[in-house]
Protein backbone atom coordinates (compact mmCIF):
# COMPACT_ATOMS: atom_id res chain seq x y z
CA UNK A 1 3.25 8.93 -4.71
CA UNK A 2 5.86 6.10 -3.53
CA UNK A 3 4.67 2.55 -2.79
CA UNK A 4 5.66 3.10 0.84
CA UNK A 5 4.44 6.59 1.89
CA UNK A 6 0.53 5.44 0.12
CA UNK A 7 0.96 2.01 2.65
CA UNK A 8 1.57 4.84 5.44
CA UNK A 9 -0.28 7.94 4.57
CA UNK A 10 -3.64 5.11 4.00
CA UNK A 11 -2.85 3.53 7.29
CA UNK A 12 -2.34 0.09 5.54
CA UNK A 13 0.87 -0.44 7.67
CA UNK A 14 1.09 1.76 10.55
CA UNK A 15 4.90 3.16 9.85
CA UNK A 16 6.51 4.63 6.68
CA UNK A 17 9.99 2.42 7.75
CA UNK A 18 8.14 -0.38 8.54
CA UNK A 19 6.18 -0.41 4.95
CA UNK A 20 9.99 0.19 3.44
CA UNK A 21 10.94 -2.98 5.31
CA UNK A 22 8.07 -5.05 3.69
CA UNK A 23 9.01 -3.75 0.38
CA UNK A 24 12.77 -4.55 1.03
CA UNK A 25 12.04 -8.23 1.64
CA UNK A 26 9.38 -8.77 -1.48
CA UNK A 27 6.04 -9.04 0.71
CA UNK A 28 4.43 -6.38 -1.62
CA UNK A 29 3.55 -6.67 -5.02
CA UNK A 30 1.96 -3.73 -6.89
CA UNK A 31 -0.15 -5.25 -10.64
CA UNK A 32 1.47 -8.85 -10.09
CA UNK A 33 4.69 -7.73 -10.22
CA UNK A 34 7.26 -7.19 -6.54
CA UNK A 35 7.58 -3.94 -5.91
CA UNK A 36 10.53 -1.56 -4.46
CA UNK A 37 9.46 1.45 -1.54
CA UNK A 38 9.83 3.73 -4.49
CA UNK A 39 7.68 2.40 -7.18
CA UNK A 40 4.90 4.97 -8.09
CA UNK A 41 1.18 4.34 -7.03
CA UNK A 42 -1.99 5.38 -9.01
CA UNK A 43 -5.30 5.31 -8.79
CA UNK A 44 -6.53 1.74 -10.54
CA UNK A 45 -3.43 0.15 -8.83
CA UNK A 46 -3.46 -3.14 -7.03
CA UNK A 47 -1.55 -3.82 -3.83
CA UNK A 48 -0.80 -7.14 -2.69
CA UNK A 49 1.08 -7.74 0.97
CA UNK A 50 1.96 -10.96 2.50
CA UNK A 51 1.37 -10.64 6.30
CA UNK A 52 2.50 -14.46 7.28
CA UNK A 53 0.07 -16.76 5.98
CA UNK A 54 -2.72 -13.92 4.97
CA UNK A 55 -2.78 -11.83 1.92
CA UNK A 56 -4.07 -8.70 2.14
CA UNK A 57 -5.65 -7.44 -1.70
CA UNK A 58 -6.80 -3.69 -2.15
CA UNK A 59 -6.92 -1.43 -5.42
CA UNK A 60 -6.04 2.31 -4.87
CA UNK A 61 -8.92 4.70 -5.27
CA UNK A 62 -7.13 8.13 -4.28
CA UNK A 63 -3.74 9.14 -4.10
CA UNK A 64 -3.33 12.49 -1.34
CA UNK A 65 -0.16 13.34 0.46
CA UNK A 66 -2.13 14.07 3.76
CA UNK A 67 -5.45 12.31 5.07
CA UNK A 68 -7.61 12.44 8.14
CA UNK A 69 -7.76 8.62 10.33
CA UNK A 70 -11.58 9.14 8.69
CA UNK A 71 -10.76 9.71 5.02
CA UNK A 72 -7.50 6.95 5.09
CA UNK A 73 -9.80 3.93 4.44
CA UNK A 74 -11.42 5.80 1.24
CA UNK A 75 -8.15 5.69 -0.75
CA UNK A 76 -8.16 1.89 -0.79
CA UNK A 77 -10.99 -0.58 -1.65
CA UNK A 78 -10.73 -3.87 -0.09
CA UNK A 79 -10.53 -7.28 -2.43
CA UNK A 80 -11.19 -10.24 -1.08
């Protein structure tokens, strides 16, 4: 699944253009490295997004194209 439809689809950022946008300006980083909207998420992956001054850490635990609001915070695991 794309870096930017897994931010939407898991309700990490609340719009699929907005997630593009953070991608486009090198707030996310997927394993340590920057990562384009297009780069390919799996499960063991870990996400990294600048929101100002806070950094926002979670590893991927599921990958599905379409989630209830219920089962959207069960694809990611927190890090702090």
């Amino acid at each position: 699944m794309r870096l930017d439809k897994f931010l939407k689809v898991s309700r990490i950022i609340k719009r699929r253009t907005v997630a593009n946008e953070a991608c486009d300006a090198g707030r996310v980083s997927l394993n340590g490295k920057t990562a384009k909207a297009g780069t390919e998420v799996k499960v063991g992956d870990i996400i990294e997004i600048r929101f100002g001054e806070k950094l926002f850490r979670a590893e991927v635990l599921d990958v599905a194209e379409h989630v209830s609001k219920q089962q959207a915070n069960e694809m990611y695991n927190t890090i702090l």
